[in-house]
C-alpha atoms as a PDB file:
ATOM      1  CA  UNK A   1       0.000   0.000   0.000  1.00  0.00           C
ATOM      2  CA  UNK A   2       1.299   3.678  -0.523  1.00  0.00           C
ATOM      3  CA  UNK A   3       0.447   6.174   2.200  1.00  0.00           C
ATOM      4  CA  UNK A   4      -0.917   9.798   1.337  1.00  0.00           C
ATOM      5  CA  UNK A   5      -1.075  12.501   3.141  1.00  0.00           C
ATOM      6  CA  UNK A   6      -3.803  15.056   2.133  1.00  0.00           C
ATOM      7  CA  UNK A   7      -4.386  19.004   2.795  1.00  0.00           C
ATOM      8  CA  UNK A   8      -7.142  20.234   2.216  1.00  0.00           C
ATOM      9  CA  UNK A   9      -8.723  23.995   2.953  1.00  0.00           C
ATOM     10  CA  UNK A  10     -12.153  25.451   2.114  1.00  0.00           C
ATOM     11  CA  UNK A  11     -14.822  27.544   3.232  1.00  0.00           C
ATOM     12  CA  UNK A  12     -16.911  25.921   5.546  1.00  0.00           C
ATOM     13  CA  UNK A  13     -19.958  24.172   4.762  1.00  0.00           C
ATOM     14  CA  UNK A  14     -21.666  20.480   5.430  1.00  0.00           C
ATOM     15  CA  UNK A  15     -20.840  18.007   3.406  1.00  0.00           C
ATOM     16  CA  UNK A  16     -16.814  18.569   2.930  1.00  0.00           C
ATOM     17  CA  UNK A  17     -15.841  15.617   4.850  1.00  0.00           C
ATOM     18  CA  UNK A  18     -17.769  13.550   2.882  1.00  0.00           C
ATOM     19  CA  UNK A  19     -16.795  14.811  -0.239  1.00  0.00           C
ATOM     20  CA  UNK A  20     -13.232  14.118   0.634  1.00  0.00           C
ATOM     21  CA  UNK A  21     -14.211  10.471   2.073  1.00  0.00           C
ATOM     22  CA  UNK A  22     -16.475   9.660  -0.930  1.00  0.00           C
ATOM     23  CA  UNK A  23     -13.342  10.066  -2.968  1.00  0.00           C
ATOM     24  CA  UNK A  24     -10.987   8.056  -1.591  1.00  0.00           C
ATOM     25  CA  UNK A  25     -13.635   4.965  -0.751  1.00  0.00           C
ATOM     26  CA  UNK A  26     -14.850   5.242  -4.351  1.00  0.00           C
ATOM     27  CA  UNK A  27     -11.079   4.903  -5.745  1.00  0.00           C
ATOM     28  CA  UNK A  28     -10.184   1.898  -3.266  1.00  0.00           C
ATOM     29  CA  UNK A  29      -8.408   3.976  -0.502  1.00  0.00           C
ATOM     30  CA  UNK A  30      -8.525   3.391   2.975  1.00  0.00           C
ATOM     31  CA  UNK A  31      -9.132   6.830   5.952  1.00  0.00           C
ATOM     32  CA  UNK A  32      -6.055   6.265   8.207  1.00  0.00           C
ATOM     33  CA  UNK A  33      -5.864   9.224  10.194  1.00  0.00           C
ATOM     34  CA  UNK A  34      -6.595  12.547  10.638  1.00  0.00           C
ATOM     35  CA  UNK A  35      -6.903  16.200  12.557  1.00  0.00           C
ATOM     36  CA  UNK A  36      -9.782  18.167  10.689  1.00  0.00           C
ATOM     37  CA  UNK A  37     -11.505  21.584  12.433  1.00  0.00           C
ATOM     38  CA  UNK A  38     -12.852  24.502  11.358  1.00  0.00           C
ATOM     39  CA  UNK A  39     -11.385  27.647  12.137  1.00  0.00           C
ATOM     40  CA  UNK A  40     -12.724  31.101  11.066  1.00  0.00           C
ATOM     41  CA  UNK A  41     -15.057  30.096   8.943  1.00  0.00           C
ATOM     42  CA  UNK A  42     -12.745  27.895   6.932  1.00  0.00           C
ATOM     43  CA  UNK A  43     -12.668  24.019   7.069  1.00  0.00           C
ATOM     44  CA  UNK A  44      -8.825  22.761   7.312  1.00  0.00           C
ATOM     45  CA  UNK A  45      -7.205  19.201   7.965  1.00  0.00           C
ATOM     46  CA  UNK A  46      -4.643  16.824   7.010  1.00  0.00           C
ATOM     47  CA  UNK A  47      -5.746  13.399   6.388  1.00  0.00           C
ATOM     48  CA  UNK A  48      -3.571   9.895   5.869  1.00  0.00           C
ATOM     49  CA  UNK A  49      -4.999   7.929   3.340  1.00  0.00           C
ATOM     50  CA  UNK A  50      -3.980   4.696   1.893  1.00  0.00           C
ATOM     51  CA  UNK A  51      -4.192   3.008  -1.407  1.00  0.00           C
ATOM     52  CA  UNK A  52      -2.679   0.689  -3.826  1.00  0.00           C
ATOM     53  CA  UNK A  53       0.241   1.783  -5.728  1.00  0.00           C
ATOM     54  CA  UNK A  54      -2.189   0.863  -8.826  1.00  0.00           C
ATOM     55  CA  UNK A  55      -4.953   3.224  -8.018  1.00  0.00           C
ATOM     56  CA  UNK A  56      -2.670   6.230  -6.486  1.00  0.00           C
ATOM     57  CA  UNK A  57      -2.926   8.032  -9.860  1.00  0.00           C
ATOM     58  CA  UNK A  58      -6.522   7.998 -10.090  1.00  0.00           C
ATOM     59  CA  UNK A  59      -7.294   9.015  -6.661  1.00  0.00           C
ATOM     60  CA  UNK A  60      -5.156  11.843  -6.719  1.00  0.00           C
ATOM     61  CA  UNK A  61      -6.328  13.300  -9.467  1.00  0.00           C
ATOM     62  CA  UNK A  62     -10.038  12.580  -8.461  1.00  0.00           C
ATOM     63  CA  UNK A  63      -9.107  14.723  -4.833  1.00  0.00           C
ATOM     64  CA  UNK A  64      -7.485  17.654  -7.285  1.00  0.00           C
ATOM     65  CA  UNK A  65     -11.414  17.462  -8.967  1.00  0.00           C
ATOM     66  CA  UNK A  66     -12.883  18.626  -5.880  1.00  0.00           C
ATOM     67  CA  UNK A  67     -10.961  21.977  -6.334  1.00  0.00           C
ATOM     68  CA  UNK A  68     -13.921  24.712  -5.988  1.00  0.00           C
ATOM     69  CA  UNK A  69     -15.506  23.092  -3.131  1.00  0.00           C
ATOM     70  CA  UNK A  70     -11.957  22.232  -1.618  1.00  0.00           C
ATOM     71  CA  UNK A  71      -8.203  22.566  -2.277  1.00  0.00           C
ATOM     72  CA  UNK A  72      -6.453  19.289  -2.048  1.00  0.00           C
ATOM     73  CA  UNK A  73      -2.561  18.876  -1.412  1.00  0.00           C
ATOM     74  CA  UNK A  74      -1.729  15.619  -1.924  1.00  0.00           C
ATOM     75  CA  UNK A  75       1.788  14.262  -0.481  1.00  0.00           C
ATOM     76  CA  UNK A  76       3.386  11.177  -0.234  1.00  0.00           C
ATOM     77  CA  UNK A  77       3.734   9.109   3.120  1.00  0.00           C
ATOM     78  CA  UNK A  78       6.695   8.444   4.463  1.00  0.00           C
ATOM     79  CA  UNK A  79       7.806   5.139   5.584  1.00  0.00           C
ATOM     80  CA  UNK A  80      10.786   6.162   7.262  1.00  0.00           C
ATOM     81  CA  UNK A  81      11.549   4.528  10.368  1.00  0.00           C
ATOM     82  CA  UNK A  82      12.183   7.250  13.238  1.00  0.00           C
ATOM     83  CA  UNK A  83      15.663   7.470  15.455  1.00  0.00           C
ATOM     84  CA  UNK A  84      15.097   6.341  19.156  1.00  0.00           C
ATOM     85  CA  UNK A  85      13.179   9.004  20.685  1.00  0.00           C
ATOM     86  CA  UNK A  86      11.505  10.000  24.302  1.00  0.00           C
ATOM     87  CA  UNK A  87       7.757  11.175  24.016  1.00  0.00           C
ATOM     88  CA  UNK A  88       7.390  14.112  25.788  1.00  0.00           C
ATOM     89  CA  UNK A  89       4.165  16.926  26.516  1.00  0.00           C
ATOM     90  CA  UNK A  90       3.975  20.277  27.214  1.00  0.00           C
ATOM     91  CA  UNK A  91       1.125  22.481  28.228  1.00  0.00           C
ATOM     92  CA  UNK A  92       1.768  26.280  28.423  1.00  0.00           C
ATOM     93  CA  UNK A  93      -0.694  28.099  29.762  1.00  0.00           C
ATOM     94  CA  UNK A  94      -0.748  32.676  29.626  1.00  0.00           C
ATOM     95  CA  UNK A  95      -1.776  36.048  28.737  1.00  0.00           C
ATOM     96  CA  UNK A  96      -1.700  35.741  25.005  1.00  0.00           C
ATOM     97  CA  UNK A  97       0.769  37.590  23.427  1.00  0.00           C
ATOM     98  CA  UNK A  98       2.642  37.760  19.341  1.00  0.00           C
ATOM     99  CA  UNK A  99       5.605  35.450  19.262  1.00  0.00           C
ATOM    100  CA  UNK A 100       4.988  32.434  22.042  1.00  0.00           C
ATOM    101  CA  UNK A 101       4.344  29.244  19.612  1.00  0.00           C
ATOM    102  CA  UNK A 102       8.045  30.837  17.706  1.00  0.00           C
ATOM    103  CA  UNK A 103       9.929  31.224  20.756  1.00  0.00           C
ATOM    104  CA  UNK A 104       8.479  27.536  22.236  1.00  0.00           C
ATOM    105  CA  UNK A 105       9.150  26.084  18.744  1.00  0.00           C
ATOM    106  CA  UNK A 106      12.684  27.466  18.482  1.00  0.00           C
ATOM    107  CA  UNK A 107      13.462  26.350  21.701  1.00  0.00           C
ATOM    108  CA  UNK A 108      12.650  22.542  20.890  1.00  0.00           C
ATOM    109  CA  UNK A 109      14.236  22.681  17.509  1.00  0.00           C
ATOM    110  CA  UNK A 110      17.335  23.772  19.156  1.00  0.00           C
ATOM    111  CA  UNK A 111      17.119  20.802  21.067  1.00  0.00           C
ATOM    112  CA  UNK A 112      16.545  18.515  18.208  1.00  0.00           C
ATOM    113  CA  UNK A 113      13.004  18.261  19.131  1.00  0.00           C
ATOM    114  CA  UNK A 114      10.672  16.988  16.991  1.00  0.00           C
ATOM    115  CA  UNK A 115       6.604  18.510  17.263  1.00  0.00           C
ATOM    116  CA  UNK A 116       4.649  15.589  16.598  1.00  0.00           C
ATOM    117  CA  UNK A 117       1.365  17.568  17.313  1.00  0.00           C
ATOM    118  CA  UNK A 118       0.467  20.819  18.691  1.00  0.00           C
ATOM    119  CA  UNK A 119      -3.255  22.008  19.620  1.00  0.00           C
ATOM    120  CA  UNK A 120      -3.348  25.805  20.128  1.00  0.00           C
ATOM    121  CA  UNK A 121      -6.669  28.563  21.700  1.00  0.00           C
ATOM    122  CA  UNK A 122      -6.659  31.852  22.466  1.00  0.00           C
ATOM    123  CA  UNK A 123     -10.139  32.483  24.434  1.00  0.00           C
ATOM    124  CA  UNK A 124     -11.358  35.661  26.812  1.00  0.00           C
ATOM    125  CA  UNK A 125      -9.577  35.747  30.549  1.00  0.00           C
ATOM    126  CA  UNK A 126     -12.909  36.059  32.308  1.00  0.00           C
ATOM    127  CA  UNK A 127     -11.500  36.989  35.553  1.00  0.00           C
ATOM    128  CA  UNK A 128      -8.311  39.180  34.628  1.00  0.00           C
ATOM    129  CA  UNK A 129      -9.735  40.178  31.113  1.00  0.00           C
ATOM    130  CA  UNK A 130      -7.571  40.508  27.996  1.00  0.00           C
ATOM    131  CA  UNK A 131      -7.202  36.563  26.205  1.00  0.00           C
ATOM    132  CA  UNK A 132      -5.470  33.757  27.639  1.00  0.00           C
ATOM    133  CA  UNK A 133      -3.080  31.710  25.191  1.00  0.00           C
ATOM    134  CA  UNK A 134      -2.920  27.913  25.875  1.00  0.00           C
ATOM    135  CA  UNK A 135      -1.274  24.658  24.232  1.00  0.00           C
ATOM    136  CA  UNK A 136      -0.849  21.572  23.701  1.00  0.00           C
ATOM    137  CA  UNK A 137       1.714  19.694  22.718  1.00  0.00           C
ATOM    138  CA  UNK A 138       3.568  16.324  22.201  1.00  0.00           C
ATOM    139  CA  UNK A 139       6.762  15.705  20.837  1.00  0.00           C
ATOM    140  CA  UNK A 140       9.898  13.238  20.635  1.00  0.00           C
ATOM    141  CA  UNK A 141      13.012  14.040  22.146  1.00  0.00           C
ATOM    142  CA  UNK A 142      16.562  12.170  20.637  1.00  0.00           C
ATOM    143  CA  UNK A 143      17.762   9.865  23.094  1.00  0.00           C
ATOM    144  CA  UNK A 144      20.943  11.746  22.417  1.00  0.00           C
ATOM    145  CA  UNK A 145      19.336  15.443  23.638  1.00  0.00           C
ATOM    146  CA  UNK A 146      20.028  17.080  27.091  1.00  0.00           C
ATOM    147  CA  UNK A 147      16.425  16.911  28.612  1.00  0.00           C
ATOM    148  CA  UNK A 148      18.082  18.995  31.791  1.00  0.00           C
ATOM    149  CA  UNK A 149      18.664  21.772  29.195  1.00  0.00           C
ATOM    150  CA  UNK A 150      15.399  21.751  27.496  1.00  0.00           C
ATOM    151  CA  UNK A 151      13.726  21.924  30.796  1.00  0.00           C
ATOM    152  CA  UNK A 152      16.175  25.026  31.735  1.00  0.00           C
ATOM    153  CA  UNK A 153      15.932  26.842  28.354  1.00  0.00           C
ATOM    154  CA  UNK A 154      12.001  25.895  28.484  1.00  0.00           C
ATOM    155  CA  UNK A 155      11.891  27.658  32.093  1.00  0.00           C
ATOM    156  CA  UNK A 156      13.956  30.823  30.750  1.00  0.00           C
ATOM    157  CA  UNK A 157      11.190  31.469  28.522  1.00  0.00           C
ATOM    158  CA  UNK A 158       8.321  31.109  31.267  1.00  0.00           C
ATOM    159  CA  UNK A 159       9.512  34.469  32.818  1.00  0.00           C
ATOM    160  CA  UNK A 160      10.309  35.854  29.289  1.00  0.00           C
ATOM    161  CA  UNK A 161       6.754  35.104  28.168  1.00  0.00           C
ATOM    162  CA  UNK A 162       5.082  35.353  30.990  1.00  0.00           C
ATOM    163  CA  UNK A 163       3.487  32.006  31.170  1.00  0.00           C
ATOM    164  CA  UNK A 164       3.336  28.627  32.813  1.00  0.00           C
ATOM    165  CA  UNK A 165       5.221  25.672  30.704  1.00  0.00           C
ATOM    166  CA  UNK A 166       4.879  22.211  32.059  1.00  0.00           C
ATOM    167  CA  UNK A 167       6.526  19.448  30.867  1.00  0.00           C
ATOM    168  CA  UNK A 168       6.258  15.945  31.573  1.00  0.00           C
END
């Protein structure tokens, strides 16, 4: 089987999921996985699909069809096998502010860390007013990194910021 990985973006409306799944069930592919949500009024997800090496062709170019009611990336899957890693989470929790998912992110890259998935929200601080910032988010670590340091460069940034960083 070959592994896909589809984008897709469009306005928001019913029936886009089902549109996409039609697709891939009609031309023999199989609904793996996927993150899908609507945000701002426009539908948004990444889906893994597979399908026989055979019918890749077809299917791709039957998701590209949709274009109109959706615009479909379509990438290949890796198989790669991935270096020995340590799961690790985070949840940072503060007064929203410009720049905190760059300076987290540059922080774990600098450690070699690798975002598997990251959830993000901004809603109202009912109590203090203004908008609180929180996310979520699980990674790998290289067996080879310095977790000490990433803990001490992650806790630099929770004064910088101005917000709470766990990590477990």
């Amino acid at each position: 089987m070959t592994t896909l990985i589809l984008t897709v973006a469009g306005s928001d409306r019913p029936g886009l999921v089902s549109a996409v799944a039609d697709v891939v069930d009609t031309h023999g592919g199989n609904w793996e996985n996927s993150q899908l949500a609507e945000l701002a009024g426009v539908f948004a997800g990444v889906i893994q699909v597979s399908v026989t090496p055979e019918r890749e062709g077809d299917l791709t170019s039957a998701l590209r069809a949709l274009d109109g009611l959706l615009t479909v990336a379509v990438h290949a899957g890796s198989d790669a096998a991935a270096a020995a890693a340590r799961p690790i989470s985070l949840q940072v929790l503060g007064n929203d502010r410009p720049g905190i998912v760059r300076e987290i992110s540059g922080v774990m890259q600098a450690h070699g860390v690798s975002i598997e998935k990251i959830g993000t929200e901004t809603k109202d601080a009912a109590m203090a007013g203004g908008r609180l910032f929180e996310a979520s988010v699980t990674a790998e670590v290289p067996a080879s990194a310095d977790l000490d340091a990433l803990r001490a460069d992650l806790e630099r940034l929770t004064s910088e910021l101005q917000v709470d960083i766990t990590l477990t």
